[in-house]
C-alpha atoms as a PDB file:
ATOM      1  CA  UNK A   1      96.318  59.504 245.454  1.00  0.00           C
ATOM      2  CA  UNK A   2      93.831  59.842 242.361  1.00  0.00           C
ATOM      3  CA  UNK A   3      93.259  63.198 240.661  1.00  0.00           C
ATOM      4  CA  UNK A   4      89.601  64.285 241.888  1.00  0.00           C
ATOM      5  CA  UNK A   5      87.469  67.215 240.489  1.00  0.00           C
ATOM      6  CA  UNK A   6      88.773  69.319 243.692  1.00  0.00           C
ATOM      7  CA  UNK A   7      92.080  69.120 242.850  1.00  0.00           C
ATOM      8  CA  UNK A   8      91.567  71.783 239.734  1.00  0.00           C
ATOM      9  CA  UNK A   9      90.790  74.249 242.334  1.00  0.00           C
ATOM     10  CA  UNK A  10      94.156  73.116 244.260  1.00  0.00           C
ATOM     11  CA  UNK A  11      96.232  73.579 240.755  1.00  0.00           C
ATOM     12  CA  UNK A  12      94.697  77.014 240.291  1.00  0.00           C
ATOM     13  CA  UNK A  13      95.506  77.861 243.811  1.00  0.00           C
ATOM     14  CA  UNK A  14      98.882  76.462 244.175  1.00  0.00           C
ATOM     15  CA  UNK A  15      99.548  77.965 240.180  1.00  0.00           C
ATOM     16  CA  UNK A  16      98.648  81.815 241.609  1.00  0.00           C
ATOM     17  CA  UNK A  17     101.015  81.383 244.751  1.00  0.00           C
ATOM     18  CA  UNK A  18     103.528  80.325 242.546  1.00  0.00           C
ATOM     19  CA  UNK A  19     102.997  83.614 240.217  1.00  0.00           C
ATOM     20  CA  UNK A  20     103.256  85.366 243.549  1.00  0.00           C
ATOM     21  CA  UNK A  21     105.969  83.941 244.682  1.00  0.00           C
ATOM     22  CA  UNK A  22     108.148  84.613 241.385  1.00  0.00           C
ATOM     23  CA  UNK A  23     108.819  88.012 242.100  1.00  0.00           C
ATOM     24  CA  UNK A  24     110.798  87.190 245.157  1.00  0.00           C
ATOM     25  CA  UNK A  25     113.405  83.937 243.980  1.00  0.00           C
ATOM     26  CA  UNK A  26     113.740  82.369 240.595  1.00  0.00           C
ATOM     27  CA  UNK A  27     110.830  80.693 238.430  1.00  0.00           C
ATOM     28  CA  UNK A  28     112.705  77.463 239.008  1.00  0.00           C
ATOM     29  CA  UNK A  29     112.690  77.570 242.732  1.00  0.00           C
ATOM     30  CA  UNK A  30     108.680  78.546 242.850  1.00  0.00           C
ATOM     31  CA  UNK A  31     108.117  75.533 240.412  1.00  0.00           C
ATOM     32  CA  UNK A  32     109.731  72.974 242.871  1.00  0.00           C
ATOM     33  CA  UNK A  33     108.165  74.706 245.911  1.00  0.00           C
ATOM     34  CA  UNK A  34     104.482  74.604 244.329  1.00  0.00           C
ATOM     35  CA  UNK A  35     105.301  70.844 243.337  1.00  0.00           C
ATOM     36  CA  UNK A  36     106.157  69.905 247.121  1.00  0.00           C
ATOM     37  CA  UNK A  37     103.695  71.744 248.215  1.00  0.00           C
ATOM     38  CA  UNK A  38     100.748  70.019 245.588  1.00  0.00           C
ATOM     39  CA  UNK A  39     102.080  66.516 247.018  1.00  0.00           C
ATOM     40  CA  UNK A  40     102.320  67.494 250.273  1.00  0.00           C
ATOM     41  CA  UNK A  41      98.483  68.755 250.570  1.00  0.00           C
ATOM     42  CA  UNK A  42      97.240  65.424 248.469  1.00  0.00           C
ATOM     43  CA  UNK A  43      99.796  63.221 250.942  1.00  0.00           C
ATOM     44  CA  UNK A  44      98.156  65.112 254.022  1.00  0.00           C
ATOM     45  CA  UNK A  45      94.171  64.862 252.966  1.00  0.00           C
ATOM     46  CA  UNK A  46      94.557  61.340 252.214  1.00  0.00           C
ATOM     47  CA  UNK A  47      96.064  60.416 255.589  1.00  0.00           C
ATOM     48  CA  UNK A  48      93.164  62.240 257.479  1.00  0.00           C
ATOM     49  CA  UNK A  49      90.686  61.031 254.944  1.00  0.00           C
ATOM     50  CA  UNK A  50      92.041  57.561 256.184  1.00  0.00           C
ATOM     51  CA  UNK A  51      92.017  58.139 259.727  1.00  0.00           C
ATOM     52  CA  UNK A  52      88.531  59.605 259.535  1.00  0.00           C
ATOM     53  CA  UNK A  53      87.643  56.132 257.856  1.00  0.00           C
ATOM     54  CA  UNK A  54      88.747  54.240 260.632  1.00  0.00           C
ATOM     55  CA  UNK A  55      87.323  56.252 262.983  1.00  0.00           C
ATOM     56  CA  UNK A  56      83.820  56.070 261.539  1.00  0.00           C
ATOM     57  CA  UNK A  57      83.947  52.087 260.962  1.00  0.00           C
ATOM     58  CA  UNK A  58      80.661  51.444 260.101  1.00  0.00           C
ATOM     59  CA  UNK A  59      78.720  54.252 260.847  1.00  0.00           C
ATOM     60  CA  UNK A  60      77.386  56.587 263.625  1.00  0.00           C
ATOM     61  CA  UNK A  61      74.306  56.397 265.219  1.00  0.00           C
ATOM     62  CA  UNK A  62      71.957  58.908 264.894  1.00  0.00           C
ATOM     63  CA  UNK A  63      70.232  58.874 268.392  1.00  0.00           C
ATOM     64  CA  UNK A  64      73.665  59.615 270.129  1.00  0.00           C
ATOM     65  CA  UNK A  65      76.619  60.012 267.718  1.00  0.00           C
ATOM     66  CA  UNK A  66      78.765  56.701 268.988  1.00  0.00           C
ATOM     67  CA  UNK A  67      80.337  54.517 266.460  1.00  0.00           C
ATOM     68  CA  UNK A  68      78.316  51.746 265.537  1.00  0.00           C
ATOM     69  CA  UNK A  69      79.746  48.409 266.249  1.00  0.00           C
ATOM     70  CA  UNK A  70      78.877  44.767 264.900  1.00  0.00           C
ATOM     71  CA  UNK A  71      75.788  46.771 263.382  1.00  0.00           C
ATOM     72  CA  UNK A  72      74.217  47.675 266.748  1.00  0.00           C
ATOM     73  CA  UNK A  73      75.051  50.968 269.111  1.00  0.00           C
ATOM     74  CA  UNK A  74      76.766  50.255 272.193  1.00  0.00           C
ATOM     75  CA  UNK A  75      74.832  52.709 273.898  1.00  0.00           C
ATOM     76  CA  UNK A  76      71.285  53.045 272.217  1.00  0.00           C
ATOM     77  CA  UNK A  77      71.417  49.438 271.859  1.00  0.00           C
ATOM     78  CA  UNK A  78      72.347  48.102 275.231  1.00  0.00           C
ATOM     79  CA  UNK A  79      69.375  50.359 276.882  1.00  0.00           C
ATOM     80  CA  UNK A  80      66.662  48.923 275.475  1.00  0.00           C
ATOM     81  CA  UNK A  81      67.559  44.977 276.253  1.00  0.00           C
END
């Protein structure tokens, strides 16, 4: 989990719910809440960011949209042999 340019607009965010949420329970509690909340969203995009990675593999093709195997399509590929 490495800090990227996005993540300033994530601290903003996170830093005006927690501003929000201070009227309602203690400065203390909407700290901790903000904080669990920051790691949880960073845990959660890298995860899918991960699984979209493995999904891809090497690439998609651009005739069809399948995931390119062994650098060849398995279905562009296999109808013109």
């Amino acid at each position: 989990m490495k800090f990227e340019r996005r993540d300033i607009i994530l601290i903003a965010g996170l830093l005006l719910f927690m501003i929000g949420l201070i009227p309602f329970m203690s400065p203390a509690y909407a700290v901790i809440i903000v904080i669990i909340m920051y790691f949880g969203i960073k845990f959660y995009v890298a995860k899918r960011r991960q699984l979209m990675e493995q999904d891809v593999g090497e690439g998609l093709c651009l005739d069809c949209g399948a995931k390119i195997h062994e650098k060849k399509c398995p279905n562009c590929d296999s109808s013109k042999e």
